[in-house]
N, C-alpha and C. Protein backbone atom coordinates (compact mmCIF):
# COMPACT_ATOMS: atom_id res chain seq x y z
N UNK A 1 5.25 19.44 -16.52
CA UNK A 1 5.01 18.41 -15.51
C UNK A 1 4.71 17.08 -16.19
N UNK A 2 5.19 15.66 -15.77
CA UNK A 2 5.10 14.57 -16.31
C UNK A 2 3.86 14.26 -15.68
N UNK A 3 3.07 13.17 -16.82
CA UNK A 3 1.93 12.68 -16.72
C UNK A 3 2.03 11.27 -15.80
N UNK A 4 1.38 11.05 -15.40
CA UNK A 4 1.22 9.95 -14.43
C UNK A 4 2.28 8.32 -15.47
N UNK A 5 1.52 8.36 -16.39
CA UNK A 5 1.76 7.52 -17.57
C UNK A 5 3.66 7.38 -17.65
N UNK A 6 4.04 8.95 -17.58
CA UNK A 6 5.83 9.05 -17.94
C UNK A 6 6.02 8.62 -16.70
N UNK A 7 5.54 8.87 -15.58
CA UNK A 7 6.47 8.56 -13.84
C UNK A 7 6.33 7.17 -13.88
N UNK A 8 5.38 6.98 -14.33
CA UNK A 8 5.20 5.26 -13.45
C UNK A 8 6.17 4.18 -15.12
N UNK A 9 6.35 4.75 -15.78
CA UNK A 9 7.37 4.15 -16.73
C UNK A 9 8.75 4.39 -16.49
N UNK A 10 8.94 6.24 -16.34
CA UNK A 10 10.01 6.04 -15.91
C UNK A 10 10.65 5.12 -14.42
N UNK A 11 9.94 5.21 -13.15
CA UNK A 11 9.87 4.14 -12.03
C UNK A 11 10.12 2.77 -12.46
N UNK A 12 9.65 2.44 -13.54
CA UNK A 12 9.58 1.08 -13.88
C UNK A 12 10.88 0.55 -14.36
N UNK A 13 11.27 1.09 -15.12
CA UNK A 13 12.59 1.58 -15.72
C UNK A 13 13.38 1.56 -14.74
N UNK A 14 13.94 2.54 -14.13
CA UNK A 14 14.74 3.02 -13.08
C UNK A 14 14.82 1.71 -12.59
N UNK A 15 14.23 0.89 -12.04
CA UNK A 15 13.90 -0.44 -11.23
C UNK A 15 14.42 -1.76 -11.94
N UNK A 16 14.79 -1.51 -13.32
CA UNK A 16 14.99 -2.27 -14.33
C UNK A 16 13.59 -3.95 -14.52
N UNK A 17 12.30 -3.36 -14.38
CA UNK A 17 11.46 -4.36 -14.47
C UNK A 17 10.48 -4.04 -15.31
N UNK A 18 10.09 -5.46 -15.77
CA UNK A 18 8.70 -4.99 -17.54
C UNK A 18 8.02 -4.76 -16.66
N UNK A 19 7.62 -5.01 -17.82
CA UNK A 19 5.85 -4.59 -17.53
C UNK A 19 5.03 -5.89 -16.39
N UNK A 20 5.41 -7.11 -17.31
CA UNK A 20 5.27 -8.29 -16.68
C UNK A 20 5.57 -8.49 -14.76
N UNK A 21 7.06 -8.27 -14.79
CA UNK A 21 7.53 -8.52 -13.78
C UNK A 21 7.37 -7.11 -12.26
N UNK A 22 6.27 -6.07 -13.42
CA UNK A 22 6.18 -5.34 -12.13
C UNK A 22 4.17 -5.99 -12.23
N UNK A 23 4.02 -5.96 -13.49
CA UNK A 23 2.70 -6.91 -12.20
C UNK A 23 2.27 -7.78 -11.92
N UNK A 24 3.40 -8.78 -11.94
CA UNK A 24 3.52 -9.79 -10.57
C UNK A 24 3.81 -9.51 -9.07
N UNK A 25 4.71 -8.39 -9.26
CA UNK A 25 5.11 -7.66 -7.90
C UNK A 25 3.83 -6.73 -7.32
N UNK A 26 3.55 -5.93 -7.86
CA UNK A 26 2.07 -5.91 -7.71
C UNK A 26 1.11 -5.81 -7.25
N UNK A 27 0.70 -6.77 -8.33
CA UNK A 27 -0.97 -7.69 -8.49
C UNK A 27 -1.43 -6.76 -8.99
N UNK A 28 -0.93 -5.69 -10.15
CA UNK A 28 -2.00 -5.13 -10.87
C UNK A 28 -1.53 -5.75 -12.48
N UNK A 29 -2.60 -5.89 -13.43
CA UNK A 29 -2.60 -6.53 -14.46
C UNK A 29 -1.75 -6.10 -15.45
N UNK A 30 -1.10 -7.09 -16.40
CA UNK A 30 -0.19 -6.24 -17.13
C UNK A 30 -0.47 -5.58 -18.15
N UNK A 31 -2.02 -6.06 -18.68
CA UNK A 31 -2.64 -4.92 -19.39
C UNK A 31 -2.82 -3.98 -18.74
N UNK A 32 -3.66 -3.34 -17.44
CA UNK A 32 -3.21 -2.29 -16.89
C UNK A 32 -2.16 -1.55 -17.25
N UNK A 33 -1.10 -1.87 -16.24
CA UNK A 33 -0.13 -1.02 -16.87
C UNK A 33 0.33 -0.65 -18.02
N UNK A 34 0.05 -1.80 -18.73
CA UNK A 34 0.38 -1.10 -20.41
C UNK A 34 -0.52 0.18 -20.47
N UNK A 35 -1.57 -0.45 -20.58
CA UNK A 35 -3.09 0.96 -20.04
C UNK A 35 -2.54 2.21 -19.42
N UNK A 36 -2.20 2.41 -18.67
CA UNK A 36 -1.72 3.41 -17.50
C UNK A 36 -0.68 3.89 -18.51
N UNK A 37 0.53 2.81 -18.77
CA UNK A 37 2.05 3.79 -19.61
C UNK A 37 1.41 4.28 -20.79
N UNK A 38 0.62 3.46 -21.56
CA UNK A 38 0.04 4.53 -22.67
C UNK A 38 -1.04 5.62 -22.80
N UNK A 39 -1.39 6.31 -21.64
CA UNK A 39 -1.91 6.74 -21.15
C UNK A 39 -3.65 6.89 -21.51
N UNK A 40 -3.83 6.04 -21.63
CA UNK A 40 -5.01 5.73 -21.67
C UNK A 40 -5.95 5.08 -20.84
N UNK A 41 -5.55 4.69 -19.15
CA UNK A 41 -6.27 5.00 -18.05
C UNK A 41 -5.37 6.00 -17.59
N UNK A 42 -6.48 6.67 -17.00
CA UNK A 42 -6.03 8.28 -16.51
C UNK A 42 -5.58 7.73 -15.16
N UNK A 43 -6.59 7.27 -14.18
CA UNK A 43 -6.85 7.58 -13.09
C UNK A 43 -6.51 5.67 -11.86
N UNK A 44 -5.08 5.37 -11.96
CA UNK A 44 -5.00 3.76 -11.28
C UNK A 44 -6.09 3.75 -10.14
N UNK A 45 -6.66 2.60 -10.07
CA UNK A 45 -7.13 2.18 -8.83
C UNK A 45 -6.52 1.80 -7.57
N UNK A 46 -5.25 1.02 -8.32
CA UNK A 46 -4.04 0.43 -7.55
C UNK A 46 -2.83 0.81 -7.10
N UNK A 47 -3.07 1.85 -7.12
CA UNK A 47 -1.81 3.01 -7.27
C UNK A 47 -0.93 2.81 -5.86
N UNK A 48 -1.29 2.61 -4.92
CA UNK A 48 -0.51 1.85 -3.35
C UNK A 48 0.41 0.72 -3.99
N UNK A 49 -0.45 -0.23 -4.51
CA UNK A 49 0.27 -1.49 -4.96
C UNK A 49 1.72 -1.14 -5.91
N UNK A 50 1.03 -0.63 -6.76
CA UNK A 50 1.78 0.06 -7.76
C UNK A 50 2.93 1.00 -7.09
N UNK A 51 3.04 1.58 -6.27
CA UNK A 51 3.93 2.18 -6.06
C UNK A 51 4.61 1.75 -4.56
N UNK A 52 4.31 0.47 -3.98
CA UNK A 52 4.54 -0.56 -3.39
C UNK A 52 5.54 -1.45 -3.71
N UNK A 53 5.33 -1.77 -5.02
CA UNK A 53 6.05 -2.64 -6.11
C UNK A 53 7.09 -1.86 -6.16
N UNK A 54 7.36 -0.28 -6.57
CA UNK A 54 8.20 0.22 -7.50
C UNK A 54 9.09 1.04 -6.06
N UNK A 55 8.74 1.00 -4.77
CA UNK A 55 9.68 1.79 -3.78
C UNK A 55 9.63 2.83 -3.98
N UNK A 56 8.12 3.48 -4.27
CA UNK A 56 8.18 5.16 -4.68
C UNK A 56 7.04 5.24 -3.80
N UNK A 57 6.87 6.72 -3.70
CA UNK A 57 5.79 7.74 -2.81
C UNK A 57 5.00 7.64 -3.52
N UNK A 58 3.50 7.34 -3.60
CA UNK A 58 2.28 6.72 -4.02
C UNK A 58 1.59 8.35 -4.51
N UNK A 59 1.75 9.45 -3.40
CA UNK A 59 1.58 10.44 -3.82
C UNK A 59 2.11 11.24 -5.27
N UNK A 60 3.65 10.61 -4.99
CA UNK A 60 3.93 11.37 -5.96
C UNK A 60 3.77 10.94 -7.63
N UNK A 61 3.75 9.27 -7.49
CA UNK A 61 2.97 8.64 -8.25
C UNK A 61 1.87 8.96 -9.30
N UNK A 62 0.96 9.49 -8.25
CA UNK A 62 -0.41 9.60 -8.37
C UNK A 62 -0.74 11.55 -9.22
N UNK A 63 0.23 12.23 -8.61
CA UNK A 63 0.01 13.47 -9.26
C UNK A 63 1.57 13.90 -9.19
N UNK A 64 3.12 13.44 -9.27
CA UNK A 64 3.85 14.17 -9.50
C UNK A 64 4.64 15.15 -8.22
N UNK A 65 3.42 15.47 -7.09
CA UNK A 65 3.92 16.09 -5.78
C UNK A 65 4.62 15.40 -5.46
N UNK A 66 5.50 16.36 -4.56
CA UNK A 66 6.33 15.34 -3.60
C UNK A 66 7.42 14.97 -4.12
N UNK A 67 8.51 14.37 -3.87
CA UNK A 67 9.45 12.94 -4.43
C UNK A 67 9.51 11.59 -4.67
N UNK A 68 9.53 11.11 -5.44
CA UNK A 68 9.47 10.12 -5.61
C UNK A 68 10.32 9.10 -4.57
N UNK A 69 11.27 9.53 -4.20
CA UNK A 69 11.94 8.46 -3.40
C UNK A 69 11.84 8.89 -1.50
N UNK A 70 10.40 9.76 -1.09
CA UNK A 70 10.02 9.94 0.30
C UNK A 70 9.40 9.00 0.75
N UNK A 71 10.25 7.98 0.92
CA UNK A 71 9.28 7.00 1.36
C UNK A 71 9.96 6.44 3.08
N UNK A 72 10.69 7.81 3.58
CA UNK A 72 11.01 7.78 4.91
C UNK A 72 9.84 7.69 5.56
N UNK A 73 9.53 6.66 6.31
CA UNK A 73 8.32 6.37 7.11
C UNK A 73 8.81 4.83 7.66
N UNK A 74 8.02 5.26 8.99
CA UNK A 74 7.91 4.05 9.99
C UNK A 74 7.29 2.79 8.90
N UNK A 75 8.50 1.31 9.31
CA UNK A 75 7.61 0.25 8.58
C UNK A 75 6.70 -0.56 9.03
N UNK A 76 5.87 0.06 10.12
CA UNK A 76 4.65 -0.70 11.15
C UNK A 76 3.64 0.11 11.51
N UNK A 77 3.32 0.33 11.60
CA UNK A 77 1.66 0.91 12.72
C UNK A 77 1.87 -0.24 13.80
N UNK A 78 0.57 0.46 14.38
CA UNK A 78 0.72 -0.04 16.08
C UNK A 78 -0.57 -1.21 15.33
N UNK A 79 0.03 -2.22 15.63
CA UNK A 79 -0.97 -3.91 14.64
C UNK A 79 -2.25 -3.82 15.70
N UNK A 80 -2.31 -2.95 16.52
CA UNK A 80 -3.50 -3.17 17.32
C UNK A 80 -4.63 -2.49 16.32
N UNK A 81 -3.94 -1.51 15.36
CA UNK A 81 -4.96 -0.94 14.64
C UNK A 81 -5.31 -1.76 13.15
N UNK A 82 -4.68 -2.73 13.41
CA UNK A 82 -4.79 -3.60 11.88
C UNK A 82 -5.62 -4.75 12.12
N UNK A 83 -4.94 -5.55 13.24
CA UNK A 83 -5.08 -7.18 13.44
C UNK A 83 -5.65 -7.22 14.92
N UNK A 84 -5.65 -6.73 15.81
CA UNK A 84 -6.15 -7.04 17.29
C UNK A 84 -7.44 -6.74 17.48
N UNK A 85 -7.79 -6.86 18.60
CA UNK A 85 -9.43 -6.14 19.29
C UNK A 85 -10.35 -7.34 19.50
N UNK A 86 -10.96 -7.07 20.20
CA UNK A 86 -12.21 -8.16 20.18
C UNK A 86 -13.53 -8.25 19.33
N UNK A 87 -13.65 -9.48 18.86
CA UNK A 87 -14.87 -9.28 17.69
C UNK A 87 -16.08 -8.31 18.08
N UNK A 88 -16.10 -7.49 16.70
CA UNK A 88 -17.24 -7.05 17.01
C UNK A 88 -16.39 -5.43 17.37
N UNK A 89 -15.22 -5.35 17.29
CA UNK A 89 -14.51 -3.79 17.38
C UNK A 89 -14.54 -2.88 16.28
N UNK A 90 -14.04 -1.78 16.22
CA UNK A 90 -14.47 -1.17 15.21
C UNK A 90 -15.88 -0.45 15.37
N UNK A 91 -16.43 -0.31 13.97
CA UNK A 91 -17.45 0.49 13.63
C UNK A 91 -18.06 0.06 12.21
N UNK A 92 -19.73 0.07 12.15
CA UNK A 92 -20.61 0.24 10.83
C UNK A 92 -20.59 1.12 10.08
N UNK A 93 -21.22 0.76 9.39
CA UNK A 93 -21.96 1.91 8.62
C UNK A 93 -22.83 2.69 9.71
N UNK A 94 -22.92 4.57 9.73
CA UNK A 94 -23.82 5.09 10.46
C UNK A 94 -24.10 4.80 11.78
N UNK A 95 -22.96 3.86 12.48
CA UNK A 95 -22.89 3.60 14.06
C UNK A 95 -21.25 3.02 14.25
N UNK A 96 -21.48 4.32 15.25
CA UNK A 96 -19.32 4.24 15.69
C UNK A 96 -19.68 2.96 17.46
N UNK A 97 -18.92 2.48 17.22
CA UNK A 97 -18.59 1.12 18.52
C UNK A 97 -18.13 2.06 19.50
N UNK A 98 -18.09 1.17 20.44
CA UNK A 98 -17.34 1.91 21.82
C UNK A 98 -16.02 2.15 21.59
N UNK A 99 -15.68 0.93 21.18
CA UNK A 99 -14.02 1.04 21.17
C UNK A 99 -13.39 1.93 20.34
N UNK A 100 -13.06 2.75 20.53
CA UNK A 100 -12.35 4.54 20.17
C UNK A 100 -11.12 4.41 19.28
N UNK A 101 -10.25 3.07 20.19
CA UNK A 101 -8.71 2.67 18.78
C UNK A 101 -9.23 2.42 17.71
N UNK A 102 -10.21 2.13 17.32
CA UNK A 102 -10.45 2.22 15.89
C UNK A 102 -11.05 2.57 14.69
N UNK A 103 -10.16 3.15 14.43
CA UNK A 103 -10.25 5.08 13.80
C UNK A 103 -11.28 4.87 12.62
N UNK A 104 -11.90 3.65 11.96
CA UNK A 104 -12.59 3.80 10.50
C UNK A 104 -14.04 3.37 11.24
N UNK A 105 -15.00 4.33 10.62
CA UNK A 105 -16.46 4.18 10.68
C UNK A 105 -16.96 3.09 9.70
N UNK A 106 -16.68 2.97 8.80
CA UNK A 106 -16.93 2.36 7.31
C UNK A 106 -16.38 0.76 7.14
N UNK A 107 -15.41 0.58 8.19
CA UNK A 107 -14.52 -0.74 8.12
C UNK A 107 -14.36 -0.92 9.74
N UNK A 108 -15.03 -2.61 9.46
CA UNK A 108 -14.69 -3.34 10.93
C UNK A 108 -13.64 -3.68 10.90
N UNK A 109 -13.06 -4.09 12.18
CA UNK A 109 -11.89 -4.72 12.48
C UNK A 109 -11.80 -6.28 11.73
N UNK A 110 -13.53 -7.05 11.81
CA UNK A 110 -13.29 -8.41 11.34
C UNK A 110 -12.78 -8.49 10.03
N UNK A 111 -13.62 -7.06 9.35
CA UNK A 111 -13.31 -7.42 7.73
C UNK A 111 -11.30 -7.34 7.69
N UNK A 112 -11.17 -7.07 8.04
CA UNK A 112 -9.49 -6.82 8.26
C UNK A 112 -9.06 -8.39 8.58
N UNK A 113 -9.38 -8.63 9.77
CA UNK A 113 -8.94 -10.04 10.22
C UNK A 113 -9.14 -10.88 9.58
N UNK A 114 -10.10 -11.05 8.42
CA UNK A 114 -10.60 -11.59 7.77
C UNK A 114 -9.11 -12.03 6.68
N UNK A 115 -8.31 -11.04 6.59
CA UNK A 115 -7.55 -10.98 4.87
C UNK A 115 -6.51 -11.39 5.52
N UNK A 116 -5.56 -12.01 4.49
CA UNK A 116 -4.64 -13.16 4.60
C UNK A 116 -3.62 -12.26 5.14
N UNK A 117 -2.09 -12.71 5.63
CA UNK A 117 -1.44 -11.88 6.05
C UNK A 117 -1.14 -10.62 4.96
N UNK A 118 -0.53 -11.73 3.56
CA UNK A 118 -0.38 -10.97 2.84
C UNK A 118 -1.23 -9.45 2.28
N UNK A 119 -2.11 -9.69 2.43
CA UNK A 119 -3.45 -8.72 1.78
C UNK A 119 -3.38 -7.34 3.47
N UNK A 120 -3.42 -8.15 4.62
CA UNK A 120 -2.81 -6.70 5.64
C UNK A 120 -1.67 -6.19 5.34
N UNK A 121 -0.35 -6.84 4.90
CA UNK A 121 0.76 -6.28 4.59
C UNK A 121 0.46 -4.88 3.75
N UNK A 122 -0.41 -5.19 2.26
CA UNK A 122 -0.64 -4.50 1.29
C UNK A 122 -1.21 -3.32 2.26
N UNK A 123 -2.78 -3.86 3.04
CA UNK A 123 -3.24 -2.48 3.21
C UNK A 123 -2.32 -1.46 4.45
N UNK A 124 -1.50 -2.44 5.20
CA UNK A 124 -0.45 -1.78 6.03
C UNK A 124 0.44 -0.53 5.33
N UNK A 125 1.05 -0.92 4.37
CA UNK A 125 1.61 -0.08 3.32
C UNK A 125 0.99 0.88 2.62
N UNK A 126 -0.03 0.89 2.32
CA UNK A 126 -0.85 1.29 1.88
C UNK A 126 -1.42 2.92 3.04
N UNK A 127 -1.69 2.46 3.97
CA UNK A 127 -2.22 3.25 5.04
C UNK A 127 -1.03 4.03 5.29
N UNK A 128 0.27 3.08 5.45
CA UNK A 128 1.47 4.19 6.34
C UNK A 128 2.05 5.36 4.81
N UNK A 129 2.09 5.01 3.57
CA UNK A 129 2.24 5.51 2.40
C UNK A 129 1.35 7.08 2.05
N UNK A 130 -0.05 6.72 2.54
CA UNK A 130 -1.13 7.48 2.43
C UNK A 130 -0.89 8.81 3.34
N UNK A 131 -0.67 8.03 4.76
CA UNK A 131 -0.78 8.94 5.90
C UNK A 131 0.50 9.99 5.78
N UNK A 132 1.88 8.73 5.49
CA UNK A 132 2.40 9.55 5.32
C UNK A 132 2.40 10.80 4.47
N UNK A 133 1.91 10.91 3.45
CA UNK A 133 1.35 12.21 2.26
C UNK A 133 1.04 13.12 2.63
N UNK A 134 -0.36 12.80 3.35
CA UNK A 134 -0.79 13.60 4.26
C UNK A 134 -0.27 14.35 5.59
N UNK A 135 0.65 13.38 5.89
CA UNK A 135 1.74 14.52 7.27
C UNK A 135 2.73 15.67 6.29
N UNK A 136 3.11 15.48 5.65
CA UNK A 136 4.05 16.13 4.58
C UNK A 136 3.48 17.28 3.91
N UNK A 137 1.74 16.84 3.41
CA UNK A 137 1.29 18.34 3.06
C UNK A 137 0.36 18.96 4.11
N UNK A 138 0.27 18.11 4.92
CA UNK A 138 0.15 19.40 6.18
C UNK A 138 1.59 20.22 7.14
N UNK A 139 2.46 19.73 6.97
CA UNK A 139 3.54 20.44 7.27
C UNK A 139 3.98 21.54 6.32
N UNK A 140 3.60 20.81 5.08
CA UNK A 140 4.02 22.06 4.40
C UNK A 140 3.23 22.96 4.24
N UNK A 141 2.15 23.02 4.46
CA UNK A 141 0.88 23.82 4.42
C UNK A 141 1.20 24.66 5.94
N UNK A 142 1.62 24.14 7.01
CA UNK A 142 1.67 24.77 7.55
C UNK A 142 2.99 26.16 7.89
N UNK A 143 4.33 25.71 7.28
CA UNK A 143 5.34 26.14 6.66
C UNK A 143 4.71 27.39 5.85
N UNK A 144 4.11 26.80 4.65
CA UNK A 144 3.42 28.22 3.79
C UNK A 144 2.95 29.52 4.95
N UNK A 145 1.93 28.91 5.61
CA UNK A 145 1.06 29.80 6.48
C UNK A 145 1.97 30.21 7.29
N UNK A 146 2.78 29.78 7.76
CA UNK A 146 3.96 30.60 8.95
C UNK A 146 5.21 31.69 8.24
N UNK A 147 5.42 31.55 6.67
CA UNK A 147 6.34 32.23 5.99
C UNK A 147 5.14 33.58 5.75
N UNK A 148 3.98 33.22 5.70
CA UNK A 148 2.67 34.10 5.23
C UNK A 148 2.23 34.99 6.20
N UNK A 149 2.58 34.60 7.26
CA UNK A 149 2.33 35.10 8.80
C UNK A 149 3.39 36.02 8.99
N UNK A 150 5.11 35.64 8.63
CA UNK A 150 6.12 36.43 8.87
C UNK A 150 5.96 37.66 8.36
């Protein structure tokens, strides 16, 4: 199995972009990635961005699961869950709001509204990339359990 370090070089590659020109695309540092290809950070922080930049599955990125090129997924969420609501929507720390559309305890809606378009784009991608992972190994998890059942 390839190390995080070989995928995200080979990706880089494949893409025909340095080091440089993937983190401008990005916004992760190009020491980083040197860091990361020589494997000497284990573990990206930026790994959405990073595999944002490169048109690959963040999952598979990140540990190898998956394919690299599943990145069949809707290119929106419903923006009511990103950008809309009335101040003060959402949820705290240790106290959930009335308003139910919005699914994070930990993150208000303002801090969101707050970030430039660009920076929702990122976490837009980011979220539909993620979620998507997560629909994929619960399908397949559930696939296992139904061949397990037969």
């Amino acid at each position: 199995m390839k190390l995080l370090s070989d995928r995200l070089r080979d990706a880089r590659l494949q893409r025909g972009l340095s080091q440089k020109k993937l983190a401008k695309a990005s916004g992760v540092s190009q020491s980083a990635i040197a860091n990361y290809e020589g494997n000497t950070r284990k573990s990206p922080k930026k790994i959405f961005q990073l595999a944002q930049a490169l048109k690959v599955n963040a999952r598979w990125l990140a540990t190898g699961e998956g394919s690299a090129n599943d990145t069949d997924y809707p290119h929106s969420l419903d923006a009511s869950l990103i950008i809309s609501g009335e101040s003060g929507t959402g949820a705290v720390v240790g106290q959930r709001k009335a308003d139910a559309s919005w699914p994070f305890q930990r993150l208000s809606a303002e801090r969101i509204r707050a970030l430039t378009d660009e920076e929702r784009e990122v976490i837009e991608q980011t979220l539909i990339s993620l979620v998507t992972s997560f629909e994929s190994r619960q399908l397949k998890q559930r696939k296992e359990q139904q061949e397990g059942d037969a």
